[in-house]
PDB file of N, CA and C in Angstrom:
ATOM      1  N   UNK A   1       7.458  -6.001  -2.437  1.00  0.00           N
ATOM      2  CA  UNK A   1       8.417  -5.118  -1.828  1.00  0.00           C
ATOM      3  C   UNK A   1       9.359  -4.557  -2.879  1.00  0.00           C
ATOM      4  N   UNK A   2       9.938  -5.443  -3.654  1.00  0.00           N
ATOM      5  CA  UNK A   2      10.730  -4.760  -4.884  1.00  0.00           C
ATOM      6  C   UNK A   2      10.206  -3.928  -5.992  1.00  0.00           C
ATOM      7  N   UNK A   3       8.907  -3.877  -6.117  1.00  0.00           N
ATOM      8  CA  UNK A   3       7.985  -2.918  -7.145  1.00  0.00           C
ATOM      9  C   UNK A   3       7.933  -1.403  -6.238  1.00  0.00           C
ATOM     10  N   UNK A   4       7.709  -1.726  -4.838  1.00  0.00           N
ATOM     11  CA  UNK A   4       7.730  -0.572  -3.893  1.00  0.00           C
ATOM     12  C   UNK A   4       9.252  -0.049  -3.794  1.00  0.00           C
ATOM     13  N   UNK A   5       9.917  -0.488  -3.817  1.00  0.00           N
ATOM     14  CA  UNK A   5      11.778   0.007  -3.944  1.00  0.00           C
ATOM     15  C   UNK A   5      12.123   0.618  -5.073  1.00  0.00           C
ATOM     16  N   UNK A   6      11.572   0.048  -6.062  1.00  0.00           N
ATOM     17  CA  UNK A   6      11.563   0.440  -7.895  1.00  0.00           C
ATOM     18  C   UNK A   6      10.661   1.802  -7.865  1.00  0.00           C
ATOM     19  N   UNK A   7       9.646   1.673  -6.797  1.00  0.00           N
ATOM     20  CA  UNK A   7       9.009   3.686  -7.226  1.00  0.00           C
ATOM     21  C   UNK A   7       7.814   3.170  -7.818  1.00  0.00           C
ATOM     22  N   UNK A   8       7.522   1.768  -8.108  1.00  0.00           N
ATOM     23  CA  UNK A   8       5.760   1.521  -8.543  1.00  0.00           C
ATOM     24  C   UNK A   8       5.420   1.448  -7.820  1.00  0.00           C
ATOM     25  N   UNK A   9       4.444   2.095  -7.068  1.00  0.00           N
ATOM     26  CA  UNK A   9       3.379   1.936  -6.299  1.00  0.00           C
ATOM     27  C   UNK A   9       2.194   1.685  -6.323  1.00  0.00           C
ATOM     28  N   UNK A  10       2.032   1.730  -7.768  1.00  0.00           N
ATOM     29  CA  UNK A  10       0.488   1.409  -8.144  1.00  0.00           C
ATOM     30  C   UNK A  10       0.436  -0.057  -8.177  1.00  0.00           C
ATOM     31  N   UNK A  11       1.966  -0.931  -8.805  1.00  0.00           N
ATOM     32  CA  UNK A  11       1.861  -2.225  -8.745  1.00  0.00           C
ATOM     33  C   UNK A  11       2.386  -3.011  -7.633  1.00  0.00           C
ATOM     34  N   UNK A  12       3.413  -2.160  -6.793  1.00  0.00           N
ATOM     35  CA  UNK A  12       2.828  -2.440  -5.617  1.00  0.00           C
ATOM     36  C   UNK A  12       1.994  -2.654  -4.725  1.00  0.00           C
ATOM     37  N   UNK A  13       1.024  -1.797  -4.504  1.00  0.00           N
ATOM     38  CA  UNK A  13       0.020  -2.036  -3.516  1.00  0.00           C
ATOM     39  C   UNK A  13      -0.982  -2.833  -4.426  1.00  0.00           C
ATOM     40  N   UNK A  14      -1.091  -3.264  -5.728  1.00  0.00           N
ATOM     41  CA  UNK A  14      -2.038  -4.350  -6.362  1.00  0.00           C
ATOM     42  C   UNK A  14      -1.250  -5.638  -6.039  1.00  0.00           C
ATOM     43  N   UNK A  15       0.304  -5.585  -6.061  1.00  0.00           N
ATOM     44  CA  UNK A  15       0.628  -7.112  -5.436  1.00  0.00           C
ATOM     45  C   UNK A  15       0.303  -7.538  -4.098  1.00  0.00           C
ATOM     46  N   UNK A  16       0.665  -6.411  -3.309  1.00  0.00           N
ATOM     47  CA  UNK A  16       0.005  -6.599  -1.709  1.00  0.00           C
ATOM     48  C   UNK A  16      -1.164  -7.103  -1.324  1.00  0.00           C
ATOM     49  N   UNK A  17      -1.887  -6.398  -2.446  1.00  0.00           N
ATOM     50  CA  UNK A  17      -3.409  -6.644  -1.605  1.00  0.00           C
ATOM     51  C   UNK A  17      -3.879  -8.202  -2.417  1.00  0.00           C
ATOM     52  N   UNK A  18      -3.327  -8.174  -3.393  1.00  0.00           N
ATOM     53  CA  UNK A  18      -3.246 -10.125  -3.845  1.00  0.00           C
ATOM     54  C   UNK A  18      -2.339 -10.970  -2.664  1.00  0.00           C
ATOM     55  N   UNK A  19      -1.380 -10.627  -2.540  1.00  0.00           N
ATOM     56  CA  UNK A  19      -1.181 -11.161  -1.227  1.00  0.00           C
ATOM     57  C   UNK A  19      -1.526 -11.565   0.235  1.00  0.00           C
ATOM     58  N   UNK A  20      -2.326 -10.531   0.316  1.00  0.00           N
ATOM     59  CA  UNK A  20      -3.342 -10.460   1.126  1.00  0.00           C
ATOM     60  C   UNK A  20      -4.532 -11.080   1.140  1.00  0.00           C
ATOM     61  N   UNK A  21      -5.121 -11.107   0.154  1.00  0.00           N
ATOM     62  CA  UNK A  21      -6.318 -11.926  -0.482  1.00  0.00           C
ATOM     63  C   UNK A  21      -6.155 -13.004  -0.260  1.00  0.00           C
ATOM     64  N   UNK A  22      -5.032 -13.289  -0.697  1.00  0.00           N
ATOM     65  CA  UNK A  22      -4.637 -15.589  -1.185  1.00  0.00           C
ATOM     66  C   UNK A  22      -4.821 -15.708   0.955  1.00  0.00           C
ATOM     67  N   UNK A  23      -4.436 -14.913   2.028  1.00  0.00           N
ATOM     68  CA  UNK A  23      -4.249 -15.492   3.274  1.00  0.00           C
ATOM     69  C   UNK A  23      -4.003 -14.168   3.731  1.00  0.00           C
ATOM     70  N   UNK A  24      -5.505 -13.570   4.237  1.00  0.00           N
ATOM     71  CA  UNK A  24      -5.773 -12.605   5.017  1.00  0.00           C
ATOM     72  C   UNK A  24      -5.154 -12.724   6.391  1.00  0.00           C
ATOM     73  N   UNK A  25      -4.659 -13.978   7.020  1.00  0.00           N
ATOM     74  CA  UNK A  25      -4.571 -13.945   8.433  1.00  0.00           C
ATOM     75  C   UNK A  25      -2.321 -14.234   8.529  1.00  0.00           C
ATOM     76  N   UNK A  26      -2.105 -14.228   7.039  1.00  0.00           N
ATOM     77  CA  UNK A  26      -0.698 -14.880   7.380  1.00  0.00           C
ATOM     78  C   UNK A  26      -0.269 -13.580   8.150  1.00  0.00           C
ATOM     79  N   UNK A  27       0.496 -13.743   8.984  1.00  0.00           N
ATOM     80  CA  UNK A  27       1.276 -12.566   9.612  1.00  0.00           C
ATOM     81  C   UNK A  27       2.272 -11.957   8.909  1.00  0.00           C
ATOM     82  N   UNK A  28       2.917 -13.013   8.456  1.00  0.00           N
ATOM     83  CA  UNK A  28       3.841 -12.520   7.714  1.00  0.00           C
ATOM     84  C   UNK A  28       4.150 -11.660   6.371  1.00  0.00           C
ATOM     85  N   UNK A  29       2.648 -12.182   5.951  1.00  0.00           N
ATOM     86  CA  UNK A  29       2.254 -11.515   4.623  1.00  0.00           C
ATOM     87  C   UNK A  29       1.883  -9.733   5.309  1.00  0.00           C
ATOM     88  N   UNK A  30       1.259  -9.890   6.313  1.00  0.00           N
ATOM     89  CA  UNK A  30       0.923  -8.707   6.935  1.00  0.00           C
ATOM     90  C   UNK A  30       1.660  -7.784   6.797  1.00  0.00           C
ATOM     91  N   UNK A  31       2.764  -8.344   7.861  1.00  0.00           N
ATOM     92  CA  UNK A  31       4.306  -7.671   8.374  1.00  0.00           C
ATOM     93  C   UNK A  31       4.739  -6.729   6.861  1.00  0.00           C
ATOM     94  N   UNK A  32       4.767  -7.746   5.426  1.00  0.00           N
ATOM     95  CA  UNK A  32       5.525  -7.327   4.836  1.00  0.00           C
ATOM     96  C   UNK A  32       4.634  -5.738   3.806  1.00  0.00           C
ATOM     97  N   UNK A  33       3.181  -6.070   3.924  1.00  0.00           N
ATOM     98  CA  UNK A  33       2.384  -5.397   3.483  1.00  0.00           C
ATOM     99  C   UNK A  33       2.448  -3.875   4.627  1.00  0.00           C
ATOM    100  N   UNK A  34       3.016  -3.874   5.765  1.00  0.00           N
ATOM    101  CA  UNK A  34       2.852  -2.813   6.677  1.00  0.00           C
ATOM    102  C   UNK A  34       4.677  -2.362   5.769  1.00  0.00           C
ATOM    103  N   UNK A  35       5.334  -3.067   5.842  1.00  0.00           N
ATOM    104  CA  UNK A  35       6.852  -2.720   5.199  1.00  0.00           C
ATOM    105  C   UNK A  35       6.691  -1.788   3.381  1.00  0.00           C
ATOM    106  N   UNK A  36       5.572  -2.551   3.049  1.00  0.00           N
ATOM    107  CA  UNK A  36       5.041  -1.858   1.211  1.00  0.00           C
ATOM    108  C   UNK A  36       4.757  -0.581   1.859  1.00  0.00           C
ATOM    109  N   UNK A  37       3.854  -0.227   2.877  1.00  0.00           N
ATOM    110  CA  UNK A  37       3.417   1.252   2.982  1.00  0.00           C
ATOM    111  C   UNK A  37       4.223   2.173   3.726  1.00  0.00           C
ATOM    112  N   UNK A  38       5.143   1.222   4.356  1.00  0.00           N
ATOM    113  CA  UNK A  38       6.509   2.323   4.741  1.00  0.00           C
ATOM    114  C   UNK A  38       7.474   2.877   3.453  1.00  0.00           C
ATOM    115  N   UNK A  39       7.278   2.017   2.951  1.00  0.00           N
ATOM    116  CA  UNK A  39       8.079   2.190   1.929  1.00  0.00           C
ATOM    117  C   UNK A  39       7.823   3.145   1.079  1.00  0.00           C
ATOM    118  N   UNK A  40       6.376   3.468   0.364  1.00  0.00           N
ATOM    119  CA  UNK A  40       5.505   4.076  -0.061  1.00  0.00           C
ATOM    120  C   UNK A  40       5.408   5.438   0.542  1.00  0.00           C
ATOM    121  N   UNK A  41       5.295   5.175   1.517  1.00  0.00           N
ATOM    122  CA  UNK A  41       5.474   6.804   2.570  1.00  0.00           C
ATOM    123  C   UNK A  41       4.081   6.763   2.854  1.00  0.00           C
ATOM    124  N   UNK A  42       3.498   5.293   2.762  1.00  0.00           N
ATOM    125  CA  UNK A  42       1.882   5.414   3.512  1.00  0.00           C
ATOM    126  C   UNK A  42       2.011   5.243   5.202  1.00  0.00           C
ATOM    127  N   UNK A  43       2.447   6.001   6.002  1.00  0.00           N
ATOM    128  CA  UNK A  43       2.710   5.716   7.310  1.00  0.00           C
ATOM    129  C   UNK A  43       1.830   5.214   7.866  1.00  0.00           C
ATOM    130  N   UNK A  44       0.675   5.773   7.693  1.00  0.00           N
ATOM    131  CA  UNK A  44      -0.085   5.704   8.911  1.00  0.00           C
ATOM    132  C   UNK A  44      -1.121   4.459   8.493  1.00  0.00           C
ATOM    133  N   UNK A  45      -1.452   3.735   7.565  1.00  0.00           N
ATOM    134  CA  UNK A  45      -1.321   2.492   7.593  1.00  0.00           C
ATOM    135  C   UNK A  45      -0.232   1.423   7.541  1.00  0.00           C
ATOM    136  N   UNK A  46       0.935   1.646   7.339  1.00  0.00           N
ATOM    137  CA  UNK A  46       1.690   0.834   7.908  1.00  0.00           C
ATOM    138  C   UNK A  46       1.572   0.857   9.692  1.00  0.00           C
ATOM    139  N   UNK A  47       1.508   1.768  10.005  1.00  0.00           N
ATOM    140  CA  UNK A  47       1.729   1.752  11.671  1.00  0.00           C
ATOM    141  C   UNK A  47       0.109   1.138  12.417  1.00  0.00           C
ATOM    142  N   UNK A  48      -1.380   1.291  11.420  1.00  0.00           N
ATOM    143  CA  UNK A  48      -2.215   0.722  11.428  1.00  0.00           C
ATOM    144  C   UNK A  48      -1.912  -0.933  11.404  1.00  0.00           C
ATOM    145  N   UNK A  49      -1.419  -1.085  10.316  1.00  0.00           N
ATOM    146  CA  UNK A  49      -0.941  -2.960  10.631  1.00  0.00           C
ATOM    147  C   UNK A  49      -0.267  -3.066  11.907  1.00  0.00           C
ATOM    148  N   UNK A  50       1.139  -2.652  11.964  1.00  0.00           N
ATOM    149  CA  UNK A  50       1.484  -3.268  12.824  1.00  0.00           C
ATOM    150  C   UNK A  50       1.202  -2.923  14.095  1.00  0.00           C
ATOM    151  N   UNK A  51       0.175  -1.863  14.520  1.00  0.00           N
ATOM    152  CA  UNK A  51      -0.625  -2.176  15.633  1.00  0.00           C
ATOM    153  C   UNK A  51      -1.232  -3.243  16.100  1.00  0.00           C
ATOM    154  N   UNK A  52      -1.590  -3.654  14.710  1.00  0.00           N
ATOM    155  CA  UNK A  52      -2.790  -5.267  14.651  1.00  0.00           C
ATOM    156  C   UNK A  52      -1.847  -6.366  15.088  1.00  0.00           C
ATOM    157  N   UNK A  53      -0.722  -5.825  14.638  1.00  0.00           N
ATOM    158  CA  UNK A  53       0.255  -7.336  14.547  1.00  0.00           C
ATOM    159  C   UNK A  53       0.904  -7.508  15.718  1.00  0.00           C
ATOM    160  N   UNK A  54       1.180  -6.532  16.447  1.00  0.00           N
ATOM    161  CA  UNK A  54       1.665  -6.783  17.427  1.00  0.00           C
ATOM    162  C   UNK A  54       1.254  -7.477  18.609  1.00  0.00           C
ATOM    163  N   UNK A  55       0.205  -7.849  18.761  1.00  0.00           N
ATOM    164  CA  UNK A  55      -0.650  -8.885  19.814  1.00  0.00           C
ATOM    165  C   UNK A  55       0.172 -10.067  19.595  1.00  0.00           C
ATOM    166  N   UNK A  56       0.287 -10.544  17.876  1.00  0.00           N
ATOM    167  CA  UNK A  56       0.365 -11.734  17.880  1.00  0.00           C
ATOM    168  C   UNK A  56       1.429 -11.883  17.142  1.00  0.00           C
ATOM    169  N   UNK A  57       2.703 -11.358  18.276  1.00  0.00           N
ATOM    170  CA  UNK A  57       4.169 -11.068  17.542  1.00  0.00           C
ATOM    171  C   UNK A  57       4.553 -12.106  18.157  1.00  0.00           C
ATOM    172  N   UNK A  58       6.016 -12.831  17.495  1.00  0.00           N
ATOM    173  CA  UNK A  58       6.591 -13.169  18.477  1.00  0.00           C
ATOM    174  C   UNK A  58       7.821 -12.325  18.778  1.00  0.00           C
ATOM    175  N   UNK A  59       9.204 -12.826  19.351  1.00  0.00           N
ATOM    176  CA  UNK A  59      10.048 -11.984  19.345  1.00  0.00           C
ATOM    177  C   UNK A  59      11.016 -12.062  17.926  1.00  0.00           C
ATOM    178  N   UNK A  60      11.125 -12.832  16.949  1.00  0.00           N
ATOM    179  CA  UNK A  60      11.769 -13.059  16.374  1.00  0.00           C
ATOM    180  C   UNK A  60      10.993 -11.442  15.374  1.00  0.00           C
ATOM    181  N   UNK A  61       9.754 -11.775  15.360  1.00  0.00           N
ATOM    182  CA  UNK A  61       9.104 -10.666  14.572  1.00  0.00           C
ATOM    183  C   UNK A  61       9.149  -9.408  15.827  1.00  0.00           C
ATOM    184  N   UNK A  62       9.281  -9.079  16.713  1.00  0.00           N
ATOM    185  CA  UNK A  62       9.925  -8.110  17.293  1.00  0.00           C
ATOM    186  C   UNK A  62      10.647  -7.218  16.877  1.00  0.00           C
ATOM    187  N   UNK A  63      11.826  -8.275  16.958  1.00  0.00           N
ATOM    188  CA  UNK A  63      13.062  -8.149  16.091  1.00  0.00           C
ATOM    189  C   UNK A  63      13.269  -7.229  15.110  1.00  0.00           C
ATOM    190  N   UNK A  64      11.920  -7.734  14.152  1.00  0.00           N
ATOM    191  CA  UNK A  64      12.222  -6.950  12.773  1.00  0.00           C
ATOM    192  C   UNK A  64      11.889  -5.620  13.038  1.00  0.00           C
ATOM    193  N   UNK A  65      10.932  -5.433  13.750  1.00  0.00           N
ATOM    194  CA  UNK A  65       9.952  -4.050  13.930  1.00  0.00           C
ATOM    195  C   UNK A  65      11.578  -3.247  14.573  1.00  0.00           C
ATOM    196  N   UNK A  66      12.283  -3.698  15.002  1.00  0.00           N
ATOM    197  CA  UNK A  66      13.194  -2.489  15.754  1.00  0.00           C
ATOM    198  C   UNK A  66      14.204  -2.465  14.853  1.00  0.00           C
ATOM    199  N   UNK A  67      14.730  -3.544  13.425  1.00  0.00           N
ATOM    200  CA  UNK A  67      15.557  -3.599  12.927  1.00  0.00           C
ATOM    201  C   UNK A  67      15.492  -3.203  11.359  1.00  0.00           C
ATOM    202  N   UNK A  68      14.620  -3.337  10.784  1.00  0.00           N
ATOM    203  CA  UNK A  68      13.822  -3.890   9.550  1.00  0.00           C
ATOM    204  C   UNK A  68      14.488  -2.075   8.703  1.00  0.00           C
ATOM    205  N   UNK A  69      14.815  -2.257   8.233  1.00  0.00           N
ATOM    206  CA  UNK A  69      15.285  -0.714   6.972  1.00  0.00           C
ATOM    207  C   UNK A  69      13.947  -0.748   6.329  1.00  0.00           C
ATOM    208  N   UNK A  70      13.274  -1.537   6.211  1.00  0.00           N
ATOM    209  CA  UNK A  70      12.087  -0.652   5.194  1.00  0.00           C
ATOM    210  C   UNK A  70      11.066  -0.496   6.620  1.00  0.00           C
ATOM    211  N   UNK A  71      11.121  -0.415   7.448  1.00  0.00           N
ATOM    212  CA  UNK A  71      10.404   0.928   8.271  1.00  0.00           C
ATOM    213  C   UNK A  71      11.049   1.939   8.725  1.00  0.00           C
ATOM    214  N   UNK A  72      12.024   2.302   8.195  1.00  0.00           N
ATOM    215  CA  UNK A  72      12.927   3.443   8.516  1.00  0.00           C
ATOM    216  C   UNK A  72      11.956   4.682   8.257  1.00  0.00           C
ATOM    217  N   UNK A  73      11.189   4.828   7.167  1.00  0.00           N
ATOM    218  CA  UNK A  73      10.366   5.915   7.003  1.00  0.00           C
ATOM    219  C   UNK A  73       9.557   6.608   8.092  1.00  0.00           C
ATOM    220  N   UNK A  74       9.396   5.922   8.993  1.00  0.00           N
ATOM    221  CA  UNK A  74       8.205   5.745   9.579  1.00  0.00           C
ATOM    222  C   UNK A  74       8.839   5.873  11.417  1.00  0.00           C
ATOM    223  N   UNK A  75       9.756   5.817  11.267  1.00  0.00           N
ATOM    224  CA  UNK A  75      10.839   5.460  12.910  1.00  0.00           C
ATOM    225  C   UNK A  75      10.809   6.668  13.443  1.00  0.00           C
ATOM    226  N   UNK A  76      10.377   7.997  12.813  1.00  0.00           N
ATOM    227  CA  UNK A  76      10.450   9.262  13.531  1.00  0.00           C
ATOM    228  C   UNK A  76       8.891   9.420  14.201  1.00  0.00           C
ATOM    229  N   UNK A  77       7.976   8.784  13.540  1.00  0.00           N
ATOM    230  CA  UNK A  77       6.796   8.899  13.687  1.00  0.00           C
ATOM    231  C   UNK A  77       6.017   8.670  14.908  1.00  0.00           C
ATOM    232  N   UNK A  78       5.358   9.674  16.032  1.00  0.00           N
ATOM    233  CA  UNK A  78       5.560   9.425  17.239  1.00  0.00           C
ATOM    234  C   UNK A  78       4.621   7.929  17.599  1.00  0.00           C
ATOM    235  N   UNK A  79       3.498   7.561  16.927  1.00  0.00           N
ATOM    236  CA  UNK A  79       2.928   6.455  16.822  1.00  0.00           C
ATOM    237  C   UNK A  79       4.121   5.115  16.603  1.00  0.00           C
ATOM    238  N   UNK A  80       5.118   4.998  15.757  1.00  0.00           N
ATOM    239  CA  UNK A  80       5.493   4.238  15.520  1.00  0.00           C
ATOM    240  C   UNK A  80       6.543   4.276  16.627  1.00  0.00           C
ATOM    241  N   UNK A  81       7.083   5.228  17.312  1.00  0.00           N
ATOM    242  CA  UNK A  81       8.159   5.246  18.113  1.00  0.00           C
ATOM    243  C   UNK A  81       7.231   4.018  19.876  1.00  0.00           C
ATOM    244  N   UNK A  82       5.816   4.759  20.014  1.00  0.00           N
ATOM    245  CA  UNK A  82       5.055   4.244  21.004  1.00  0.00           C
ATOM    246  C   UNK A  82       4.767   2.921  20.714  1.00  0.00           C
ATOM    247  N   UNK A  83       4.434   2.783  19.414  1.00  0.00           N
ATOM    248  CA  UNK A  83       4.660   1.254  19.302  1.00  0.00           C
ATOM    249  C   UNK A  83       5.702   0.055  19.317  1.00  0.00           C
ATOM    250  N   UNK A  84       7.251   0.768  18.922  1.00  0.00           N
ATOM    251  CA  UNK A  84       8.061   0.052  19.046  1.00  0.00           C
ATOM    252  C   UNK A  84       8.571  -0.278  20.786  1.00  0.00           C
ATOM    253  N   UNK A  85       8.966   1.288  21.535  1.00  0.00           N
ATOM    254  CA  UNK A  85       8.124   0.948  22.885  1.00  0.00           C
ATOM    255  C   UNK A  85       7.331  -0.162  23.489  1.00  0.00           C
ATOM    256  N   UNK A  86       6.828  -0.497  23.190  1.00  0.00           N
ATOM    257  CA  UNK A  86       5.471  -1.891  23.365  1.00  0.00           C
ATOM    258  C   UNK A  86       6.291  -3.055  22.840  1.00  0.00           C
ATOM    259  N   UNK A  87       6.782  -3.107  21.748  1.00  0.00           N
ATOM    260  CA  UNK A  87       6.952  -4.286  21.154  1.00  0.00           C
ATOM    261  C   UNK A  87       8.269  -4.874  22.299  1.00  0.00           C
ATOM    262  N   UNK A  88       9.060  -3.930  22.713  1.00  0.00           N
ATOM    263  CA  UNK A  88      10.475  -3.911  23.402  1.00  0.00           C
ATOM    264  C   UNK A  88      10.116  -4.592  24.801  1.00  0.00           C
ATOM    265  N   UNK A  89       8.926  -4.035  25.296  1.00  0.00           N
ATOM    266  CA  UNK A  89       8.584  -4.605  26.461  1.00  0.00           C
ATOM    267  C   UNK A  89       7.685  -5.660  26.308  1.00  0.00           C
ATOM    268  N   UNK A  90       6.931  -6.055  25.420  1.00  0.00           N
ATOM    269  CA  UNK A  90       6.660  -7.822  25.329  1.00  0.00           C
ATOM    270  C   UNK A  90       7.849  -8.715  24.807  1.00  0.00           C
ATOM    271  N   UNK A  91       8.508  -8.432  24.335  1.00  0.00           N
ATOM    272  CA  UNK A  91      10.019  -8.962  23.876  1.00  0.00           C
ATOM    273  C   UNK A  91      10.254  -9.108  25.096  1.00  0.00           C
ATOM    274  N   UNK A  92      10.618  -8.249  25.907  1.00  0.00           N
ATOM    275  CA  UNK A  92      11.017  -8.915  27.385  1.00  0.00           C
ATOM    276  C   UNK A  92      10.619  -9.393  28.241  1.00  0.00           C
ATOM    277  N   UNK A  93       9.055  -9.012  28.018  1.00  0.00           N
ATOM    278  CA  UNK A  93       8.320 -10.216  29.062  1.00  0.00           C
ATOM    279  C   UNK A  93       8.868 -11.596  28.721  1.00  0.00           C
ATOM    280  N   UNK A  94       8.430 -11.937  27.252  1.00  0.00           N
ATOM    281  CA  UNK A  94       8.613 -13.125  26.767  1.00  0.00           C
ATOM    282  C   UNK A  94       9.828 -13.959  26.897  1.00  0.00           C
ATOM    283  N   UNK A  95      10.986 -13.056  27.056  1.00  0.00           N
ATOM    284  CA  UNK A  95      12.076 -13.956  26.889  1.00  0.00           C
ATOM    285  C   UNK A  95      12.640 -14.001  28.298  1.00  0.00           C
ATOM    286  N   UNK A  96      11.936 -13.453  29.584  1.00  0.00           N
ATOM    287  CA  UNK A  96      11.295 -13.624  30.945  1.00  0.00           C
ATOM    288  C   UNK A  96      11.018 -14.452  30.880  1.00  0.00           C
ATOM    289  N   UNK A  97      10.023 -14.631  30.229  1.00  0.00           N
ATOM    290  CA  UNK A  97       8.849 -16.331  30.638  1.00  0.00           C
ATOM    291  C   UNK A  97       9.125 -17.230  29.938  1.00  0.00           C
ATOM    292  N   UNK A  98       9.280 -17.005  29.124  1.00  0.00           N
ATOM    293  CA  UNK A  98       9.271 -17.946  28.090  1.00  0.00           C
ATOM    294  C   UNK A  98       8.048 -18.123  27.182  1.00  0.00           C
ATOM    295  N   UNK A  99       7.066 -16.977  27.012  1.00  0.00           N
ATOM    296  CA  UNK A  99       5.799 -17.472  26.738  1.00  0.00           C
ATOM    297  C   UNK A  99       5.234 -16.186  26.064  1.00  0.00           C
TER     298      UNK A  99
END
């Protein structure tokens, strides 16, 4: 994320995708790899991840998706607006149910 803030992007997205590599399934590693391509101004795979991710959000990671400054790039974007949409209403199922 800090190589992507600094304006490298080339060594950015080579740290990501090592990140990715070591634990294809961490979420979190995900989350932050969808945050590298906002950052980047790669929208439309960032909004590709966190499509994926959002099944298996919880609310705390909710959270970030509506709060997070490094998807600010991306917050006008009508995909990302429909997705945050979604995330708002399993956030409230969940904290409904508990589940």
């Amino acid at each position: 994320m800090a190589l992507a803030h600094l304006g490298d992007a080339a060594r950015a997205r080579d740290w990501a995708a090592r990140a990715i590599a070591i634990d294809p399934d961490d979420i979190v590693a995900q989350y932050n790899l969808a945050c590298v391509y906002s950052v980047l101004g790669d929208a439309d795979q960032a909004i590709d991840l966190l499509e994926k991710l959002l099944p298996n959000s919880s609310v705390y990671h909710i959270k970030w998706f509506n709060n997070d400054s490094d998807l600010d790039n991306i917050r006008d974007d009508p995909r990302f607006r429909k997705l945050l949409a979604a995330a708002m209403t399993q956030r409230e199922l969940i904290e409904r149910t508990g589940s």
